[in-house]
Each structure stands twice: as C-alpha cells, then as structure tokens.
PDB file of N, CA and C in Angstrom:
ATOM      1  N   UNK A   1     -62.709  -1.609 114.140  1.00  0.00           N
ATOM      2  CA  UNK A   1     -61.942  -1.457 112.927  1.00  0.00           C
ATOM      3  C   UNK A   1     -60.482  -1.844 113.205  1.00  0.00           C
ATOM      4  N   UNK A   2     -59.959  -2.605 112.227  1.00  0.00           N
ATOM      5  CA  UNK A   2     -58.282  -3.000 112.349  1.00  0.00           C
ATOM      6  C   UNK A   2     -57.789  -2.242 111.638  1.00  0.00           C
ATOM      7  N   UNK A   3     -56.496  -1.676 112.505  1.00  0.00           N
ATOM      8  CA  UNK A   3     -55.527  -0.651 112.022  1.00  0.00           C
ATOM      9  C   UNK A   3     -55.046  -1.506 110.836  1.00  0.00           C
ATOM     10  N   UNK A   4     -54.854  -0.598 109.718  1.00  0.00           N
ATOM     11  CA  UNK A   4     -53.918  -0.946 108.428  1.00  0.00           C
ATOM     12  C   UNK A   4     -52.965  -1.494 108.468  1.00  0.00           C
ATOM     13  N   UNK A   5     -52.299  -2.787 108.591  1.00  0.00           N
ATOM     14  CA  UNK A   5     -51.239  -2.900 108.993  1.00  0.00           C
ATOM     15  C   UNK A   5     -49.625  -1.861 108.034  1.00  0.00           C
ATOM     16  N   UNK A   6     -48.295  -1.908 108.179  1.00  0.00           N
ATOM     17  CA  UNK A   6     -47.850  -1.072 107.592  1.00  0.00           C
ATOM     18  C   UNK A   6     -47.277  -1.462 106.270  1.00  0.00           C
ATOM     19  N   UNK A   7     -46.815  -2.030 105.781  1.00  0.00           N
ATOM     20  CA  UNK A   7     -46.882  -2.990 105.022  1.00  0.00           C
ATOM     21  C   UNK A   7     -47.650  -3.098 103.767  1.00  0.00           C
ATOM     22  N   UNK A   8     -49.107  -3.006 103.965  1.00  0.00           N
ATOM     23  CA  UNK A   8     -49.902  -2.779 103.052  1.00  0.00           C
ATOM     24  C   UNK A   8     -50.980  -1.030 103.074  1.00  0.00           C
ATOM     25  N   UNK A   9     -50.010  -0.034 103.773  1.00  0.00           N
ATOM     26  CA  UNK A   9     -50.947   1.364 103.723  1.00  0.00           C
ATOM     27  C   UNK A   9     -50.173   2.393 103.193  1.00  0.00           C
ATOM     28  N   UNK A  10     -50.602   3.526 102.990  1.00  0.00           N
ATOM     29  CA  UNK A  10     -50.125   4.837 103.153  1.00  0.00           C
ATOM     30  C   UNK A  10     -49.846   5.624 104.775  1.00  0.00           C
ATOM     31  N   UNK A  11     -48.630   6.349 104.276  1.00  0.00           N
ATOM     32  CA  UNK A  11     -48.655   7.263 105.494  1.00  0.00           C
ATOM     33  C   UNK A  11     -49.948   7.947 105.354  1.00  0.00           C
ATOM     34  N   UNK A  12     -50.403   8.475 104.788  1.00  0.00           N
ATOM     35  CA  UNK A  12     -52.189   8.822 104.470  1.00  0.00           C
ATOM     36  C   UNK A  12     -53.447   7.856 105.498  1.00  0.00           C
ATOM     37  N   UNK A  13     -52.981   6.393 105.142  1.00  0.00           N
ATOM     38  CA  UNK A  13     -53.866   6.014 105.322  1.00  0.00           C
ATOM     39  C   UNK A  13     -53.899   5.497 106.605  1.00  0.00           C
ATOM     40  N   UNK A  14     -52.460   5.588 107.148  1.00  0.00           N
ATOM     41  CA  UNK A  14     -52.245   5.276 108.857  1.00  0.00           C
ATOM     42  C   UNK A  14     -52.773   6.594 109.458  1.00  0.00           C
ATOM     43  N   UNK A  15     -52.272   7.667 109.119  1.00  0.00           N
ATOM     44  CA  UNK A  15     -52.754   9.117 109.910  1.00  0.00           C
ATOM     45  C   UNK A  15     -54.024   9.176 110.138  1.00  0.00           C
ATOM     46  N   UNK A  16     -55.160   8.644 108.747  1.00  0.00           N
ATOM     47  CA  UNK A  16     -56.495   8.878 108.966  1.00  0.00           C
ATOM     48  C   UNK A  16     -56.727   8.046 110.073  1.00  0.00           C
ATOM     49  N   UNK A  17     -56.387   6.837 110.026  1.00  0.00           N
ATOM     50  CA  UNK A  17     -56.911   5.764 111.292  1.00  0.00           C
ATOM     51  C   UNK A  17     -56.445   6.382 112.825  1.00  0.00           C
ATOM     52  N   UNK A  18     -55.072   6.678 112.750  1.00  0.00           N
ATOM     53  CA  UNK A  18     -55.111   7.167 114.338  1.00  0.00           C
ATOM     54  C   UNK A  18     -56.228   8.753 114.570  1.00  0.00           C
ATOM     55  N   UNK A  19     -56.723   9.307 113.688  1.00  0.00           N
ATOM     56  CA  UNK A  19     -57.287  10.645 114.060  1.00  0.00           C
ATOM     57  C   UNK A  19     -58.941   9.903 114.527  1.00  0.00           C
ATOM     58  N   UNK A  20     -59.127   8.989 113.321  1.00  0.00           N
ATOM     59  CA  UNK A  20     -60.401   8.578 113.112  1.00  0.00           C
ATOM     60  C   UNK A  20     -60.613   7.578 115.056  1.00  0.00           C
ATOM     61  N   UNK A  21     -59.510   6.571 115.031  1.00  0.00           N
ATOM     62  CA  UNK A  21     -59.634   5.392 116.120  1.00  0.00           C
ATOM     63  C   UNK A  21     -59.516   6.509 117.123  1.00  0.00           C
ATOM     64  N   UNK A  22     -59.249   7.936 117.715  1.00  0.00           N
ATOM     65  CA  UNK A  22     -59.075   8.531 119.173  1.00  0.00           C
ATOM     66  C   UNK A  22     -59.393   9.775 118.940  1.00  0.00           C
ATOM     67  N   UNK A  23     -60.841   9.834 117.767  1.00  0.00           N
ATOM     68  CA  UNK A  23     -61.477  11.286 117.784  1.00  0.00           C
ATOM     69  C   UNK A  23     -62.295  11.368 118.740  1.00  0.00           C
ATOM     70  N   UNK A  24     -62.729  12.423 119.935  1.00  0.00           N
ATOM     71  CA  UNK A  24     -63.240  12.518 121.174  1.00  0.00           C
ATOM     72  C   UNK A  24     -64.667  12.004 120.302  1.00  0.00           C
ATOM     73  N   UNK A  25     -65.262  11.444 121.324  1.00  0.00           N
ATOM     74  CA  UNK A  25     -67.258  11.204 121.042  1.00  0.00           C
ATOM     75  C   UNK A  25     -67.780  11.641 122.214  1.00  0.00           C
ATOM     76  N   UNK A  26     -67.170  12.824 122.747  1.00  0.00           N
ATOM     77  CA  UNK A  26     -67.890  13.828 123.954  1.00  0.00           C
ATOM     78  C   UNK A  26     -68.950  13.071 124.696  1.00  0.00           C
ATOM     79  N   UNK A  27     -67.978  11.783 125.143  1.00  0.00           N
ATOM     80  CA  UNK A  27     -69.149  11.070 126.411  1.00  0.00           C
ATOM     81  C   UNK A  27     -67.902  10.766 127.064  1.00  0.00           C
ATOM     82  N   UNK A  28     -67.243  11.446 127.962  1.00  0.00           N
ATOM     83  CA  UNK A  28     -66.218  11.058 128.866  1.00  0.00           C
ATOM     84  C   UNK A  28     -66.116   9.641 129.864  1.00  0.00           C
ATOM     85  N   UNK A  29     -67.746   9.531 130.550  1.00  0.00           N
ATOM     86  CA  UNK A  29     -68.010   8.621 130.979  1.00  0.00           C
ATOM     87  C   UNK A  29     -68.017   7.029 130.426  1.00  0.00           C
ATOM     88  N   UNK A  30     -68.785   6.799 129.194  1.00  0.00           N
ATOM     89  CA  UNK A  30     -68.536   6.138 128.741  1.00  0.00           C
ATOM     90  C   UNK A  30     -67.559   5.366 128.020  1.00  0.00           C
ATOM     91  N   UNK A  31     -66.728   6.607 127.358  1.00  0.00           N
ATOM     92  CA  UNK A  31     -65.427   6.178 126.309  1.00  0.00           C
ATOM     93  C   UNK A  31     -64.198   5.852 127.089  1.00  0.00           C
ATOM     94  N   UNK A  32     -63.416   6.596 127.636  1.00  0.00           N
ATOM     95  CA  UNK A  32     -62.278   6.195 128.283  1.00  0.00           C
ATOM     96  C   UNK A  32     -60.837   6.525 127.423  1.00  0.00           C
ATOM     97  N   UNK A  33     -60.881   7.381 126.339  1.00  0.00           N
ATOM     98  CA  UNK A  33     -59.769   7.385 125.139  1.00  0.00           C
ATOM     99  C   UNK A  33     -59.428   8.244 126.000  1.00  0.00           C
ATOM    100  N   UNK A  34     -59.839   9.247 126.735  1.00  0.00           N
ATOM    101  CA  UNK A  34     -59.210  10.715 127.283  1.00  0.00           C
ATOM    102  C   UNK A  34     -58.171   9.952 128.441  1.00  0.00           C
ATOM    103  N   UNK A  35     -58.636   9.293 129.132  1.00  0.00           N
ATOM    104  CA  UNK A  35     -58.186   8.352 130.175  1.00  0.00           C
ATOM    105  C   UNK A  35     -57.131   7.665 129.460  1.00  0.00           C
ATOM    106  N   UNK A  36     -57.016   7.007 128.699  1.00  0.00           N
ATOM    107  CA  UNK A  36     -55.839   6.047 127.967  1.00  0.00           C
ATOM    108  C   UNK A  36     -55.012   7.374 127.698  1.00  0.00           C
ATOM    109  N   UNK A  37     -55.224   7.941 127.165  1.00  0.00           N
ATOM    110  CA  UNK A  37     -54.472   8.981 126.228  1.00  0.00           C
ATOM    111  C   UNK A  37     -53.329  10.087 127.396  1.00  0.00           C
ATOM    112  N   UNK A  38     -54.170  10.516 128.497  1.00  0.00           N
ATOM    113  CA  UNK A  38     -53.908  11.210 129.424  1.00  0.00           C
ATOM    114  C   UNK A  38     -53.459  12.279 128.916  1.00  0.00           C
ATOM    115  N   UNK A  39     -53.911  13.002 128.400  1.00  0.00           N
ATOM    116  CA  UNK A  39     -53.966  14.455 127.941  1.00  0.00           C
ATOM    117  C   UNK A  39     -52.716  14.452 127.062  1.00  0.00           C
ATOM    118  N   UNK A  40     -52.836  13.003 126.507  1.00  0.00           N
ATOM    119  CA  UNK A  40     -50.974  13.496 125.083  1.00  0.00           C
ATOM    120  C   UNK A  40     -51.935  13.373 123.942  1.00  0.00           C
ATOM    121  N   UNK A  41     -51.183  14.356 122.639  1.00  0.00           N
ATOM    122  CA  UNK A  41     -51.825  14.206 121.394  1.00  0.00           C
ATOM    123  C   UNK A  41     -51.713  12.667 120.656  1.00  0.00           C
ATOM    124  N   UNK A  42     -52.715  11.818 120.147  1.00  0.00           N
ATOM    125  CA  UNK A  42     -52.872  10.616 120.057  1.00  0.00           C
ATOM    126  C   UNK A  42     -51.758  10.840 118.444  1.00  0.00           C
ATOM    127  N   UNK A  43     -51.649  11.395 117.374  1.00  0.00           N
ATOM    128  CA  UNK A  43     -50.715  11.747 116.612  1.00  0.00           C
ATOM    129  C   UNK A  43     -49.090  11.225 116.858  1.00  0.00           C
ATOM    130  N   UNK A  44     -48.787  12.521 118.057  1.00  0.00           N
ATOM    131  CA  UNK A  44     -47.623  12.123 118.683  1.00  0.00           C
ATOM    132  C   UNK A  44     -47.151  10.756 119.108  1.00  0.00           C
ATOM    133  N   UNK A  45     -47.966  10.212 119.683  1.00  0.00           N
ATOM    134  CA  UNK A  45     -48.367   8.752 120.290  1.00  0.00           C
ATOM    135  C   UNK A  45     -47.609   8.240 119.410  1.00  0.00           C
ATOM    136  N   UNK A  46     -48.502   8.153 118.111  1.00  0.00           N
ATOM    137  CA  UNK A  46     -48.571   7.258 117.242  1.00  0.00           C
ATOM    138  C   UNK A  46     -47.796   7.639 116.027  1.00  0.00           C
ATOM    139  N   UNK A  47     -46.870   8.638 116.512  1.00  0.00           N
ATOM    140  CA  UNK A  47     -46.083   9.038 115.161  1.00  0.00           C
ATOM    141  C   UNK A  47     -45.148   8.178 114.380  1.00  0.00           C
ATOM    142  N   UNK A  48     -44.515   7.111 114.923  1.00  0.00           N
ATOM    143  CA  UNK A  48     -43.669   6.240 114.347  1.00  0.00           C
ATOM    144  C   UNK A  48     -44.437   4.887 113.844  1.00  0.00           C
ATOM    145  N   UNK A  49     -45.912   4.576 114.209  1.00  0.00           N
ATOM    146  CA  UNK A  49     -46.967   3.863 113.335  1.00  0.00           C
ATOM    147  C   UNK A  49     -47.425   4.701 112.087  1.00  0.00           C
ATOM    148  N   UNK A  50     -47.381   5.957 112.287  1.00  0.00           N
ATOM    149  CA  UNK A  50     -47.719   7.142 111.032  1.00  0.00           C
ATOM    150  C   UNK A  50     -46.432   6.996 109.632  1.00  0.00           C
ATOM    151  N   UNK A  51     -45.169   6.865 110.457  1.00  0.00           N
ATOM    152  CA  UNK A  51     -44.109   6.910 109.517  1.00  0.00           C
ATOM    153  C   UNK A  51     -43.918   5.818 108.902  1.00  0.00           C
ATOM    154  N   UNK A  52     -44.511   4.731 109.239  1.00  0.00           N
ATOM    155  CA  UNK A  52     -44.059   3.029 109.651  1.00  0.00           C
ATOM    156  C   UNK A  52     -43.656   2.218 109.731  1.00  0.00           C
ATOM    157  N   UNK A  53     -42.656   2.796 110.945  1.00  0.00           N
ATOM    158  CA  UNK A  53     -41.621   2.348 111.748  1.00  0.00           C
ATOM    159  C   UNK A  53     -41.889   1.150 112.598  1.00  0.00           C
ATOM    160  N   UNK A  54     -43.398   1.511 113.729  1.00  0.00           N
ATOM    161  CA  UNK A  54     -43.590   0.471 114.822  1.00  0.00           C
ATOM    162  C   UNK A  54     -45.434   0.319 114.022  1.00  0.00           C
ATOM    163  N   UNK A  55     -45.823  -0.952 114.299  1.00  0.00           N
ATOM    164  CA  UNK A  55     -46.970  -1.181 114.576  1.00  0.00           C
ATOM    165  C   UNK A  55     -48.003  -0.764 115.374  1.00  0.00           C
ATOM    166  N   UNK A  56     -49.022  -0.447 114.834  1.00  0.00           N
ATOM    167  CA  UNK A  56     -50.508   0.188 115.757  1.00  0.00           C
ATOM    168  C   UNK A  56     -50.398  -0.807 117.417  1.00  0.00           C
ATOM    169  N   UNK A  57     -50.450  -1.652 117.409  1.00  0.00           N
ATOM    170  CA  UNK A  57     -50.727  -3.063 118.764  1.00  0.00           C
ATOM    171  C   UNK A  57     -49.343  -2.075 119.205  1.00  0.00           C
ATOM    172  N   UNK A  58     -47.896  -2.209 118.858  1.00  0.00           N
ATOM    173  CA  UNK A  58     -47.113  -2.275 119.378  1.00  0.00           C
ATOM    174  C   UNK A  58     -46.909  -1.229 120.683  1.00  0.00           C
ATOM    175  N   UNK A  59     -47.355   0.166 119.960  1.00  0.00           N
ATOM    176  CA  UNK A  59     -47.609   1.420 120.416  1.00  0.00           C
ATOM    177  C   UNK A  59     -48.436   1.248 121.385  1.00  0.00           C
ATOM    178  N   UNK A  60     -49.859   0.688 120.943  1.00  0.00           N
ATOM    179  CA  UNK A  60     -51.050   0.808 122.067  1.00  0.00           C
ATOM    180  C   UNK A  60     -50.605  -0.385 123.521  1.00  0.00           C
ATOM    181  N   UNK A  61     -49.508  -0.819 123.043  1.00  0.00           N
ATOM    182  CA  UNK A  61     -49.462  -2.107 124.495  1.00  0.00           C
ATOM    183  C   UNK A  61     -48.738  -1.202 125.420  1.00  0.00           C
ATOM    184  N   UNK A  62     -47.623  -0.577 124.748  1.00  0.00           N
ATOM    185  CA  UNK A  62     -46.585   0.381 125.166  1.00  0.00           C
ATOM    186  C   UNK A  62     -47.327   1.201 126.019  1.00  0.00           C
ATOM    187  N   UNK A  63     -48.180   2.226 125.452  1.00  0.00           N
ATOM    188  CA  UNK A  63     -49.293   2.971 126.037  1.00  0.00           C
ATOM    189  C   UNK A  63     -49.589   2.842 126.885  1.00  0.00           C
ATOM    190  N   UNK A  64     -50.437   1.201 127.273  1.00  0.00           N
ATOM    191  CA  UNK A  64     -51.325   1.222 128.039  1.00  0.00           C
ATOM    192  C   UNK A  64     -49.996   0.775 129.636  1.00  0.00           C
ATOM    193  N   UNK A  65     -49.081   0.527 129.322  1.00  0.00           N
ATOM    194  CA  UNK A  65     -48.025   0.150 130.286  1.00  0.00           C
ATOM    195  C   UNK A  65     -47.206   1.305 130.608  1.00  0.00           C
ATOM    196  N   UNK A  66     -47.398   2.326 130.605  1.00  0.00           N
ATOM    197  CA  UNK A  66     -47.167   3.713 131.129  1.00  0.00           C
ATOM    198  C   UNK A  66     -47.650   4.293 132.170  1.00  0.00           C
TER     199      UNK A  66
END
C-alpha cells in the first residue's frame, strides 16, 4: 500500500496509514517492523508525516539510517 501522499490526505487519513503500515502481525521472525522500529512508537516516528510537514519515504529513509 502507498502512503497518502500529503497534499492530497487528511491528518485522519495519514494517522490511519502509519497505525495500519506498523501494526504488530505477531510473527517477529518473519516481519522485521519491531527491528526497524527498535522499540520507538511508530506515531512518534511519524508525527510530522501525521501533521504534514515531512513525507512518509522521507521519515522512513531517515529511520532506516539511524
């Protein structure tokens, strides 16, 4: 699924996507979100894609370079 860009969403409709794109699917092994995430609330993460300030990509490149 492609994040909403901001531009064309709701703060509504960005919040649902980050809860929906890094809700646990209780297979640790397989998924890897717990691992990306490293025990921060994915919300927080993504709070200035929620407000929309920065872009979904922008955040997750940021992320993964931490």
């Amino acid at each position: 699924m492609t994040p909403p860009k901001i531009e064309n969403s709701t703060r509504e409709e960005r919040h649902a996507y980050v809860i929906d794109a890094w809700q646990c699917l209780n297979d640790c092994e397989a998924c890897g979100k717990c691992r990306i995430l490293r025990g921060r609330d994915p919300e927080t993460l993504y709070a200035d894609y929620i407000e929309g300030i920065r872009e979904y990509m922008d955040i997750t490149l940021a992320i993964r370079q931490m």
